[in-house]
C-alpha atoms as a PDB file:
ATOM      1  CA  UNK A   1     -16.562  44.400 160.649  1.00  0.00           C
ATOM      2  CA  UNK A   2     -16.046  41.982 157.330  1.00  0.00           C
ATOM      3  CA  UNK A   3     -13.016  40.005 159.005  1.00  0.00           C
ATOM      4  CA  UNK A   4     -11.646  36.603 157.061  1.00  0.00           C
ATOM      5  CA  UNK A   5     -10.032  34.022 159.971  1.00  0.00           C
ATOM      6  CA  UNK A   6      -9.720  30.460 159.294  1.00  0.00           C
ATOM      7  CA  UNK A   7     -10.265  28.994 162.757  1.00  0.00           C
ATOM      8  CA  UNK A   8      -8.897  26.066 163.327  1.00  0.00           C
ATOM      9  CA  UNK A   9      -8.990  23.545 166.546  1.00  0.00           C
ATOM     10  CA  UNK A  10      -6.221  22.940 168.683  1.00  0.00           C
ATOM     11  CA  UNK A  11      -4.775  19.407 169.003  1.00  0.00           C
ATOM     12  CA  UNK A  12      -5.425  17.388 172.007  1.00  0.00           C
ATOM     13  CA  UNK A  13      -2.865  14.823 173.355  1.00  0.00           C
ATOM     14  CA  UNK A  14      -2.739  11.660 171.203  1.00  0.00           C
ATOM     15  CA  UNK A  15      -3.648   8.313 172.130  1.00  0.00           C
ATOM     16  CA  UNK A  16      -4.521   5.081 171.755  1.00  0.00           C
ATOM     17  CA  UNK A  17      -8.640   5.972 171.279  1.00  0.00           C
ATOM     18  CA  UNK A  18      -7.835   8.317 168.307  1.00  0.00           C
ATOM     19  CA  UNK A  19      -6.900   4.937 166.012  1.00  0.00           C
ATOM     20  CA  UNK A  20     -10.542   5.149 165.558  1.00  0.00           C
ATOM     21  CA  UNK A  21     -13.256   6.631 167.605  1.00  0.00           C
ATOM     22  CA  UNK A  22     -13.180  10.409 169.553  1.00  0.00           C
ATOM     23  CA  UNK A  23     -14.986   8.730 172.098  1.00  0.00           C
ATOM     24  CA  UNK A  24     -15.258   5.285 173.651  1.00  0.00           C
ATOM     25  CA  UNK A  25     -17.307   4.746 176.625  1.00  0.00           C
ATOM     26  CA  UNK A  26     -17.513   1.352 178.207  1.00  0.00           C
ATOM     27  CA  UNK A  27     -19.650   0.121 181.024  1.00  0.00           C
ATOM     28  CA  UNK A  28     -20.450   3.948 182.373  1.00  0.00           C
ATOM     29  CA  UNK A  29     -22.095   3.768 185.810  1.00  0.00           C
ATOM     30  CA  UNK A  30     -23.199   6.632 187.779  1.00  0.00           C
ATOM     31  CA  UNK A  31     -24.927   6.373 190.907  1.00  0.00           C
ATOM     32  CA  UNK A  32     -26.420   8.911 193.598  1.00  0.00           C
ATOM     33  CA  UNK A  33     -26.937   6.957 196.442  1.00  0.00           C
ATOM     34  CA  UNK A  34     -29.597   4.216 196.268  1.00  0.00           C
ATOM     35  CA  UNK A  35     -30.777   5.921 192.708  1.00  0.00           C
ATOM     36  CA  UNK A  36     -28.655   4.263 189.697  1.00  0.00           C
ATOM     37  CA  UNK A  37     -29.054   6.952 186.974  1.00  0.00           C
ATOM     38  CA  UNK A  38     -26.690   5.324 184.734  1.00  0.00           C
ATOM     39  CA  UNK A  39     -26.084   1.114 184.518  1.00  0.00           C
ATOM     40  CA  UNK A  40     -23.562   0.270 182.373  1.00  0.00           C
ATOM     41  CA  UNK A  41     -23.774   2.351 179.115  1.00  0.00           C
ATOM     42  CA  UNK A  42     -21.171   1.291 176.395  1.00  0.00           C
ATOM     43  CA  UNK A  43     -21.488   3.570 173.453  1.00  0.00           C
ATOM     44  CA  UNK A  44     -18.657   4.757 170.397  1.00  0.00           C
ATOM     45  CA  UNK A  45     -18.369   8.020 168.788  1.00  0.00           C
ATOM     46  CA  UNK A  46     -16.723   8.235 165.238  1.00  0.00           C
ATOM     47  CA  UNK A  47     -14.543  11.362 164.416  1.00  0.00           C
ATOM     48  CA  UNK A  48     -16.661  13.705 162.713  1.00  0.00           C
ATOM     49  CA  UNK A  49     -19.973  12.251 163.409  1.00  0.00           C
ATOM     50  CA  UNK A  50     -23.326  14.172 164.816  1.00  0.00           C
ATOM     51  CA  UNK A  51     -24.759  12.271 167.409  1.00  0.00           C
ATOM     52  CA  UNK A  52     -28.462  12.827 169.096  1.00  0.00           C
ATOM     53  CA  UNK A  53     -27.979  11.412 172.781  1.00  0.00           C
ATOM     54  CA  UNK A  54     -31.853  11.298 173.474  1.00  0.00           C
ATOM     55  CA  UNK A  55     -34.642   9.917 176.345  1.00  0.00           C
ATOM     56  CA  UNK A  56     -37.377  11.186 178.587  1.00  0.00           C
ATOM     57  CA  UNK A  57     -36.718  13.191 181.021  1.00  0.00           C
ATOM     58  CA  UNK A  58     -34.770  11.851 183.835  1.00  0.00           C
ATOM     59  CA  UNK A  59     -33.526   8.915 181.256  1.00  0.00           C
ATOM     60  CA  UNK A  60     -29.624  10.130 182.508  1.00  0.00           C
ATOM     61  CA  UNK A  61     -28.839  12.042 179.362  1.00  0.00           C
ATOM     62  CA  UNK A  62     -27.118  15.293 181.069  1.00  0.00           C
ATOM     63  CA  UNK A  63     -25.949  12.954 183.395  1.00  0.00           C
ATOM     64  CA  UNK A  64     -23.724  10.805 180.948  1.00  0.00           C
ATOM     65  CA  UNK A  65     -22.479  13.856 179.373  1.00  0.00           C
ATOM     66  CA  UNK A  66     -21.776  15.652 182.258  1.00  0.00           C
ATOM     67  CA  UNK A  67     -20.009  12.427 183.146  1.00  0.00           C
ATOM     68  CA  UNK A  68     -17.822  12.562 179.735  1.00  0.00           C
ATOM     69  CA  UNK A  69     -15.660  15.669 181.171  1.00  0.00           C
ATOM     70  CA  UNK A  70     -16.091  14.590 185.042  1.00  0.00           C
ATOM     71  CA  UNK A  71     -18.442  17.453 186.037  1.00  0.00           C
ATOM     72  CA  UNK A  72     -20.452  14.424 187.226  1.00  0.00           C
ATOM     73  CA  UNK A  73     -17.782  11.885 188.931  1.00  0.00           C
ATOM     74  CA  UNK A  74     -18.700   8.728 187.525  1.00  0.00           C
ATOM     75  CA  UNK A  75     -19.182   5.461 189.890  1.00  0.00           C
ATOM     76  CA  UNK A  76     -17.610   3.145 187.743  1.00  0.00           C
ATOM     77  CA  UNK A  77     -16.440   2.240 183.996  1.00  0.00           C
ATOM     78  CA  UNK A  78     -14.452   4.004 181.650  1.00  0.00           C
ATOM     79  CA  UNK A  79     -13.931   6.505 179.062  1.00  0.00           C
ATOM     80  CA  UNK A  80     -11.819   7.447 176.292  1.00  0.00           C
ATOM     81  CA  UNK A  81     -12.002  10.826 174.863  1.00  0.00           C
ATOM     82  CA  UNK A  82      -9.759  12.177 172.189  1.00  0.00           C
ATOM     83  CA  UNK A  83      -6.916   9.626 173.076  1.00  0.00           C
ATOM     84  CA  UNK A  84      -7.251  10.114 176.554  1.00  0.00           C
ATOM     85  CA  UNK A  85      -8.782   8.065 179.630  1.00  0.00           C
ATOM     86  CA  UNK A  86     -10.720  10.893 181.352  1.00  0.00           C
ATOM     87  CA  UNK A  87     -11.084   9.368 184.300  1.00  0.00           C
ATOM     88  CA  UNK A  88      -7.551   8.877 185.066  1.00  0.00           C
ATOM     89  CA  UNK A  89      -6.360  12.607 184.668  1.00  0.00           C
ATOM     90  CA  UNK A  90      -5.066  14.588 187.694  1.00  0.00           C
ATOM     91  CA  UNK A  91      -7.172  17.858 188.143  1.00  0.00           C
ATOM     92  CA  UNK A  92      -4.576  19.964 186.604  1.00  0.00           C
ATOM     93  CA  UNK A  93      -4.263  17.859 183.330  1.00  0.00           C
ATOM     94  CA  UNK A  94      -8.054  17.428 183.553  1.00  0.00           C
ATOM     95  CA  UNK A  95      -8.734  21.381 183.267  1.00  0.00           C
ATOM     96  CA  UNK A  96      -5.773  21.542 180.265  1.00  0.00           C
ATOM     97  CA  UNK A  97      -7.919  18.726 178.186  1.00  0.00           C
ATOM     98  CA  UNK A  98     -11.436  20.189 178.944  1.00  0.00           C
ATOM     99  CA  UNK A  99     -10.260  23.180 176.802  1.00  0.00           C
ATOM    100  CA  UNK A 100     -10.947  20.864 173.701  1.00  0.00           C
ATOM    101  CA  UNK A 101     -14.024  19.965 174.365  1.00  0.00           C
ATOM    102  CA  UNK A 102     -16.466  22.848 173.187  1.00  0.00           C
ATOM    103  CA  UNK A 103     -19.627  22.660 175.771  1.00  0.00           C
ATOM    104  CA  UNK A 104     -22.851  24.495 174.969  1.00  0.00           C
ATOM    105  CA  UNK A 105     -25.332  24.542 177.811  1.00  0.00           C
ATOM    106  CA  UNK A 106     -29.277  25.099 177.942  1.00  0.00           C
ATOM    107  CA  UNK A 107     -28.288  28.290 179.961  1.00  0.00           C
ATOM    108  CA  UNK A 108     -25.960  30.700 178.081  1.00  0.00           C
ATOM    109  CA  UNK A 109     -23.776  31.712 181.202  1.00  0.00           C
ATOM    110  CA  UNK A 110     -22.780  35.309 179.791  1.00  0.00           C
ATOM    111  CA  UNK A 111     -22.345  38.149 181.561  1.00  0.00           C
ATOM    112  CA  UNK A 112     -25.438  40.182 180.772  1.00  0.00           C
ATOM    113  CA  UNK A 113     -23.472  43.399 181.293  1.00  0.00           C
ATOM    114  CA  UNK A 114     -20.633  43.427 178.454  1.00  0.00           C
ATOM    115  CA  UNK A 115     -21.053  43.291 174.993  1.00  0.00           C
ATOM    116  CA  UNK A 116     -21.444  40.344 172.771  1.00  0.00           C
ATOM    117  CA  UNK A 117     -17.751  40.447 171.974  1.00  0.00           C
ATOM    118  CA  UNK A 118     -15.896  40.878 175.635  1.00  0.00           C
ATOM    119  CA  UNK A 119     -18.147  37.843 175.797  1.00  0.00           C
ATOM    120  CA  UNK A 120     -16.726  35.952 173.209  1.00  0.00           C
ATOM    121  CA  UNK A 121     -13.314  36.545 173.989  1.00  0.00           C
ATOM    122  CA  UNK A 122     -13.422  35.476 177.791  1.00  0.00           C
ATOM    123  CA  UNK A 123     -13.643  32.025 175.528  1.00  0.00           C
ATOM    124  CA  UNK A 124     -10.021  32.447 174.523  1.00  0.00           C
ATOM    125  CA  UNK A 125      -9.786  32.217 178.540  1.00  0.00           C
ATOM    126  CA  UNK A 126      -8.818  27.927 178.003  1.00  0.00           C
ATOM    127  CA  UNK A 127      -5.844  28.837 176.425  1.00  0.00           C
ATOM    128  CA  UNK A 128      -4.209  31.827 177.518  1.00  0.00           C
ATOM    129  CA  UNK A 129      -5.841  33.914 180.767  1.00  0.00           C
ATOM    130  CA  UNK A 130      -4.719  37.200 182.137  1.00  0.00           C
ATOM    131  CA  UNK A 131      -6.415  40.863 182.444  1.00  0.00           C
ATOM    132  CA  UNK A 132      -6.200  41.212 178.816  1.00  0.00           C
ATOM    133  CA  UNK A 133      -8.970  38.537 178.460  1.00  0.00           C
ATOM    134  CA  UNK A 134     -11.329  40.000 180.212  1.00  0.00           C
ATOM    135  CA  UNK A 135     -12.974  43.012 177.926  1.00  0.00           C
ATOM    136  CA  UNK A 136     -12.558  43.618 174.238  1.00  0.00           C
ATOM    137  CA  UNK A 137     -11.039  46.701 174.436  1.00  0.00           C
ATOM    138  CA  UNK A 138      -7.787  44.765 176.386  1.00  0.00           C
ATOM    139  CA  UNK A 139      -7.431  42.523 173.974  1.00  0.00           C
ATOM    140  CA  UNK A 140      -4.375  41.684 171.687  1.00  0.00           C
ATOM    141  CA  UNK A 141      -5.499  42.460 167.851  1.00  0.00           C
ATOM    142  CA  UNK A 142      -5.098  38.856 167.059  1.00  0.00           C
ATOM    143  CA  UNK A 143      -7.209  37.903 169.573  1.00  0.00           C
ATOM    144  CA  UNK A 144     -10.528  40.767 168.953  1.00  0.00           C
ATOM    145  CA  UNK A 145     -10.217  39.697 165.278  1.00  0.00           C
ATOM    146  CA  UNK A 146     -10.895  36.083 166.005  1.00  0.00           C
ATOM    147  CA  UNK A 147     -13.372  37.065 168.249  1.00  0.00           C
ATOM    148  CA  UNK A 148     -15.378  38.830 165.642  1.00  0.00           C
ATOM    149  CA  UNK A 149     -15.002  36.300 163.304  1.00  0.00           C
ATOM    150  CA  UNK A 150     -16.408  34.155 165.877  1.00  0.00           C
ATOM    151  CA  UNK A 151     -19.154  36.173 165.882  1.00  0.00           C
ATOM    152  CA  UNK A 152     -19.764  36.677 162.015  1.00  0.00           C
ATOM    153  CA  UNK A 153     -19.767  32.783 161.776  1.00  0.00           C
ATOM    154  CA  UNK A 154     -22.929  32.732 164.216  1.00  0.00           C
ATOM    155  CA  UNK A 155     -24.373  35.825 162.432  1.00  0.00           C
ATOM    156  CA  UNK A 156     -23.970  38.283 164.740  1.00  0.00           C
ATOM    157  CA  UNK A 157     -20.762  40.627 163.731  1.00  0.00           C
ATOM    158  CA  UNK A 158     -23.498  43.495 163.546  1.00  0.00           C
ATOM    159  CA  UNK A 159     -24.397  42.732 167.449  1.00  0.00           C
ATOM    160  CA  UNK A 160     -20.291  42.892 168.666  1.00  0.00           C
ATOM    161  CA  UNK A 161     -20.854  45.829 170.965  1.00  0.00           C
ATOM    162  CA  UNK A 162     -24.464  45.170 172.156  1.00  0.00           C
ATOM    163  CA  UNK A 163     -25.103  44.635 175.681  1.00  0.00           C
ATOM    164  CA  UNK A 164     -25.816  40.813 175.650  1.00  0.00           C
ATOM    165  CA  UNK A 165     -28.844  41.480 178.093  1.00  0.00           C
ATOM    166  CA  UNK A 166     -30.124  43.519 175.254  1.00  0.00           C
ATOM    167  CA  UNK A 167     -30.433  40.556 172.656  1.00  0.00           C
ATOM    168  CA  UNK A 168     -32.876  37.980 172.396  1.00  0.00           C
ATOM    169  CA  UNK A 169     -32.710  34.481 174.230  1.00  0.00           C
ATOM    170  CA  UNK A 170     -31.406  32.703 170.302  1.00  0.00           C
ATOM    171  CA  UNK A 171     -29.048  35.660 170.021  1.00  0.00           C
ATOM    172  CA  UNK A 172     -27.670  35.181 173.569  1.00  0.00           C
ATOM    173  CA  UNK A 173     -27.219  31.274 172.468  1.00  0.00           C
ATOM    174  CA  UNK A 174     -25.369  32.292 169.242  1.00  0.00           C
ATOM    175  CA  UNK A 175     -23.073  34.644 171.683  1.00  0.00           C
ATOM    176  CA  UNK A 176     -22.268  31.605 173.760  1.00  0.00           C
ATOM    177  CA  UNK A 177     -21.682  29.403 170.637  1.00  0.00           C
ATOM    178  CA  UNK A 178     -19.392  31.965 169.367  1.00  0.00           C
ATOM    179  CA  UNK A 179     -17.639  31.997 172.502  1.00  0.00           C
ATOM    180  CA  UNK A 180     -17.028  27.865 172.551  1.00  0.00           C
ATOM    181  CA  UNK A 181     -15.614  28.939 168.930  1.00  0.00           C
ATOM    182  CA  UNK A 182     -12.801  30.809 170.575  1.00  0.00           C
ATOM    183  CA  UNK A 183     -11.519  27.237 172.523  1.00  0.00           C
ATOM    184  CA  UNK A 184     -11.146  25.968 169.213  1.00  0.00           C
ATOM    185  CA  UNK A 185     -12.410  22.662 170.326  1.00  0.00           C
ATOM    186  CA  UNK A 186     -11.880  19.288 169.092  1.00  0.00           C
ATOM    187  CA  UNK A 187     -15.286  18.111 169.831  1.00  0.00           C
ATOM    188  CA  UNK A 188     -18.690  19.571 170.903  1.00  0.00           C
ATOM    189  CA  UNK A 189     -20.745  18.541 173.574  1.00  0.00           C
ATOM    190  CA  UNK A 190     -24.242  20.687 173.546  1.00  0.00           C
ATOM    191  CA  UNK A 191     -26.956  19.647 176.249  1.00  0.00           C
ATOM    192  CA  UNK A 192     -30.416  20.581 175.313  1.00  0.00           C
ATOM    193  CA  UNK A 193     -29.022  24.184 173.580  1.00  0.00           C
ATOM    194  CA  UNK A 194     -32.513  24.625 172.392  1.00  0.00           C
ATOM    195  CA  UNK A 195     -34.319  23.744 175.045  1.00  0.00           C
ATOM    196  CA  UNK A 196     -35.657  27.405 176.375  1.00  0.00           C
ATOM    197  CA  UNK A 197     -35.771  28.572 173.036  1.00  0.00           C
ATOM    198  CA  UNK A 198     -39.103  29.337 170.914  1.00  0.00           C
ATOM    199  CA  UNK A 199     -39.114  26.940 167.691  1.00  0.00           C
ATOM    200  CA  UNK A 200     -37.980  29.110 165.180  1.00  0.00           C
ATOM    201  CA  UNK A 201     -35.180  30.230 167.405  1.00  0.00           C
ATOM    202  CA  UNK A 202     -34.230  26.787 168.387  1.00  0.00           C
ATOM    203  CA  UNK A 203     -33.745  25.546 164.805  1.00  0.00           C
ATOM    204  CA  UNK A 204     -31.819  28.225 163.681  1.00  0.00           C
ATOM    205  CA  UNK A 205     -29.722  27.251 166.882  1.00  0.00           C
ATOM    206  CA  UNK A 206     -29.387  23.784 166.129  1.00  0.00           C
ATOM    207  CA  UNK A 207     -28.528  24.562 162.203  1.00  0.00           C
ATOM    208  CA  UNK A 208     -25.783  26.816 163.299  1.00  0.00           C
ATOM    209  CA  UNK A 209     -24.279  23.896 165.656  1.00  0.00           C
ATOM    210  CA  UNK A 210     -24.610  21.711 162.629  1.00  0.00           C
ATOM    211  CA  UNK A 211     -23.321  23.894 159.935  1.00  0.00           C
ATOM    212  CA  UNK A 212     -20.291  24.963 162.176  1.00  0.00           C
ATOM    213  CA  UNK A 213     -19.228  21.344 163.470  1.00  0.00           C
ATOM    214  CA  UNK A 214     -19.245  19.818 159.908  1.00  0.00           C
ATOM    215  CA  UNK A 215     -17.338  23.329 158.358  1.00  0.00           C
ATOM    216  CA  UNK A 216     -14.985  22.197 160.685  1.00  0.00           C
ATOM    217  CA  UNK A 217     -14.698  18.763 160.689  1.00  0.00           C
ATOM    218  CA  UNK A 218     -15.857  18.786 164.453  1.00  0.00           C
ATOM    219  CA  UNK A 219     -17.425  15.933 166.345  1.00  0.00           C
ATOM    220  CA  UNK A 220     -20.550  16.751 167.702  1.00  0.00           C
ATOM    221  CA  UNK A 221     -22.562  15.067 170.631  1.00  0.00           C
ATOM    222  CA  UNK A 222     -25.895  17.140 171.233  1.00  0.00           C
ATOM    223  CA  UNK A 223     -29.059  16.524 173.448  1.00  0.00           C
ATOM    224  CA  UNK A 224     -32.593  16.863 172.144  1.00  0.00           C
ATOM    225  CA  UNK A 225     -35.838  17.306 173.686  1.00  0.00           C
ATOM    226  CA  UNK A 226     -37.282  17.735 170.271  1.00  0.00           C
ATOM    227  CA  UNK A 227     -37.336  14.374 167.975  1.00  0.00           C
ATOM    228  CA  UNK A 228     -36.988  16.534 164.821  1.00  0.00           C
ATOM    229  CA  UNK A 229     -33.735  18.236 165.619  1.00  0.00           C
ATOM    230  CA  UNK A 230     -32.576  14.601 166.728  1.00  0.00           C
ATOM    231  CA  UNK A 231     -33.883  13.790 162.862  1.00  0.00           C
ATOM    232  CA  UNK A 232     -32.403  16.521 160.908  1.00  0.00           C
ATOM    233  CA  UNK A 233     -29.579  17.360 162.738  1.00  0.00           C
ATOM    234  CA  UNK A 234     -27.731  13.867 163.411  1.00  0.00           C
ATOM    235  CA  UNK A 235     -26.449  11.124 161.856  1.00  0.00           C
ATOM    236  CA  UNK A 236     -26.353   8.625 164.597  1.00  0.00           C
ATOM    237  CA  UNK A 237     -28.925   8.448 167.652  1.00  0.00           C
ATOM    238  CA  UNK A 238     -28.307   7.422 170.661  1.00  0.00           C
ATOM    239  CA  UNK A 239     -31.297   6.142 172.879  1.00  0.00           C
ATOM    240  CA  UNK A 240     -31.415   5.984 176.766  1.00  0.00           C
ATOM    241  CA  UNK A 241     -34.206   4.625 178.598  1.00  0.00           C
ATOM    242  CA  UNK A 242     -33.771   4.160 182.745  1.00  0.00           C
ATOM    243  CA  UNK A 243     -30.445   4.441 182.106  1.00  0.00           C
ATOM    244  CA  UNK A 244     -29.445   2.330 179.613  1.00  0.00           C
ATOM    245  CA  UNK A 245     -28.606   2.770 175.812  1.00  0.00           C
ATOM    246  CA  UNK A 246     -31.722   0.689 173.979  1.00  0.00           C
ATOM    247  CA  UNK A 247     -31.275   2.695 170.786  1.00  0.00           C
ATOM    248  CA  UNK A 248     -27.914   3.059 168.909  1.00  0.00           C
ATOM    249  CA  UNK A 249     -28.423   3.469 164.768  1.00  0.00           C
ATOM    250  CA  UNK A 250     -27.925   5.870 161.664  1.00  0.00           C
ATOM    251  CA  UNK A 251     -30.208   8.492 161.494  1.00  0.00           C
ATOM    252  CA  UNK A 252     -30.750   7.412 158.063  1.00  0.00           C
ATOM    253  CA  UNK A 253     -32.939   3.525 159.147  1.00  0.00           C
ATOM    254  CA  UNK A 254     -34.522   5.250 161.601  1.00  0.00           C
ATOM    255  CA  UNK A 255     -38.060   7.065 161.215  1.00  0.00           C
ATOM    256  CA  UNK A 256     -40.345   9.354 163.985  1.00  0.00           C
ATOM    257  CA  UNK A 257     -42.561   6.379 165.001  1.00  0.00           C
ATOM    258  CA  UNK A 258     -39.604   4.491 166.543  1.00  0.00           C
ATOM    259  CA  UNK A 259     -38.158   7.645 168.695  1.00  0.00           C
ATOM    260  CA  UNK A 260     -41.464   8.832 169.991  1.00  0.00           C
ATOM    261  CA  UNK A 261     -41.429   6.347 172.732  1.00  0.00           C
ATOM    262  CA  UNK A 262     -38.206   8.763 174.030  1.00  0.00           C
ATOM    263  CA  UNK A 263     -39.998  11.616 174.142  1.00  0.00           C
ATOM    264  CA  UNK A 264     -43.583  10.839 175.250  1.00  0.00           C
ATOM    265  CA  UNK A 265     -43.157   8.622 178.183  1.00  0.00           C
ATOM    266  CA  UNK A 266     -41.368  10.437 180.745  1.00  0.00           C
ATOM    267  CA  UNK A 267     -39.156   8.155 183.702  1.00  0.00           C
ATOM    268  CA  UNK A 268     -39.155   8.542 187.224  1.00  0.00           C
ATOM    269  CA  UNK A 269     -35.390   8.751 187.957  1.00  0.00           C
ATOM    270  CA  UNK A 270     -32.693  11.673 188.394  1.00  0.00           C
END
């Protein structure tokens, strides 16, 4: 299946925000009822940049970036992503621009029952839908071959027409990352990816998310559980703590002993 496809990501809508950052949040405020998860976060995002978003648990990590597309509805504040004000967007321009931004979950969200590539190209679903997009075998030429090469980049040509329930928990991951490869996204947003993952697995996870966002010149925004992925695998962190950001610097002037306090202390809030 040796296939050679430069992918490349579509362009979002320009705007004012991409003079300089992909991402601009200001004063980001989410509430759920008398429990503030997030008060007031300001944080930038430079094009191109790997960020670590980290905390305890219940710090309001998956919270803010849930809150970046609006699958969390933010209480108040603002942000700018890829030269657009999210939170201004009617529903139906709101779906159009989420199919730039790449999302990798902690659950892969395939269907168990089709191979690894039918999987990968229900991901070409953001840009063009119809029965032809649901199975491999329907699919336009153009369309399988970008698929596989989806899959080659992830290391997993070899697994195109294995069951996906068949594979192991990193191999299912690598199927869903492969999948986010067919948006051909402008950014990547990846909560905890590793997080069900053994070690070993998990690395290899996060090294693929790496290598593949700076082959392409993609912005990534990922949350750790682990301090050492945040380490290796970033070049800015970002540190919540009861909902604020009390940590924003290179990856490069900061060391283990200052992050531990996110990851040994955990919060008491949603």
């Amino acid at each position: 299946m040796g296939v050679n496809v430069t992918l490349r990501p579509s362009k979002a809508p320009a705007g004012p925000a991409q003079a300089g950052s992909v991402l601009c949040v200001t004063g980001l405020t989410k509430s759920f009822g008398a429990n503030d998860v997030l008060r007031g976060i300001d944080f930038t995002v430079q094009p191109g940049v790997a960020t670590a978003l980290i905390g305890a648990n219940g710090s309001g990590k998956s919270t803010a970036m849930k809150c970046l597309i609006r699958l969390v509805e933010p209480t108040a504040g603002r942000i700018d992503l890829l030269g657009r004000d999210v939170l201004t967007l009617p529903p139906r321009d709101l779906r159009r621009f989420r199919s730039h931004v790449g999302v990798v979950w902690q659950r892969h969200n395939l269907v168990p029952r089709l191979c690894a590539l039918t999987n990968v190209v229900h991901g070409v679903q953001s840009r063009s839908a119809g029965p032809r997009t649901w199975f491999q075998s329907l699919a336009r030429a153009d369309v399988r071959r970008e698929a596989l090469a989806c899959l080659a980049r992830v290391g997993l040509a070899d697994k195109a027409l294995q069951r996906v329930d068949s594979l192991s928990g990193g191999q299912q991951q690598r199927v869903a990352i492969a999948r986010m490869l067919m948006q051909r996204p402008r950014i990547i947003l990846a909560d905890e990816p590793d997080a069900s993952l053994d070690p070993q697995s998990g690395e290899e996870v996060m090294r693929i998310l790496s290598s593949l966002a700076r082959q392409d010149g993609l912005t990534l925004i990922f949350i750790s559980h682990r301090m050492e992925h945040a380490l290796a695998f970033s070049d800015h962190i970002l540190g919540l703590q009861a909902g604020r950001i009390v940590l924003s610097r290179p990856t490069a002037q900061t060391d283990a002993d200052r992050l531990r306090r996110f990851f040994d202390h955990p919060e008491a809030s949603a």
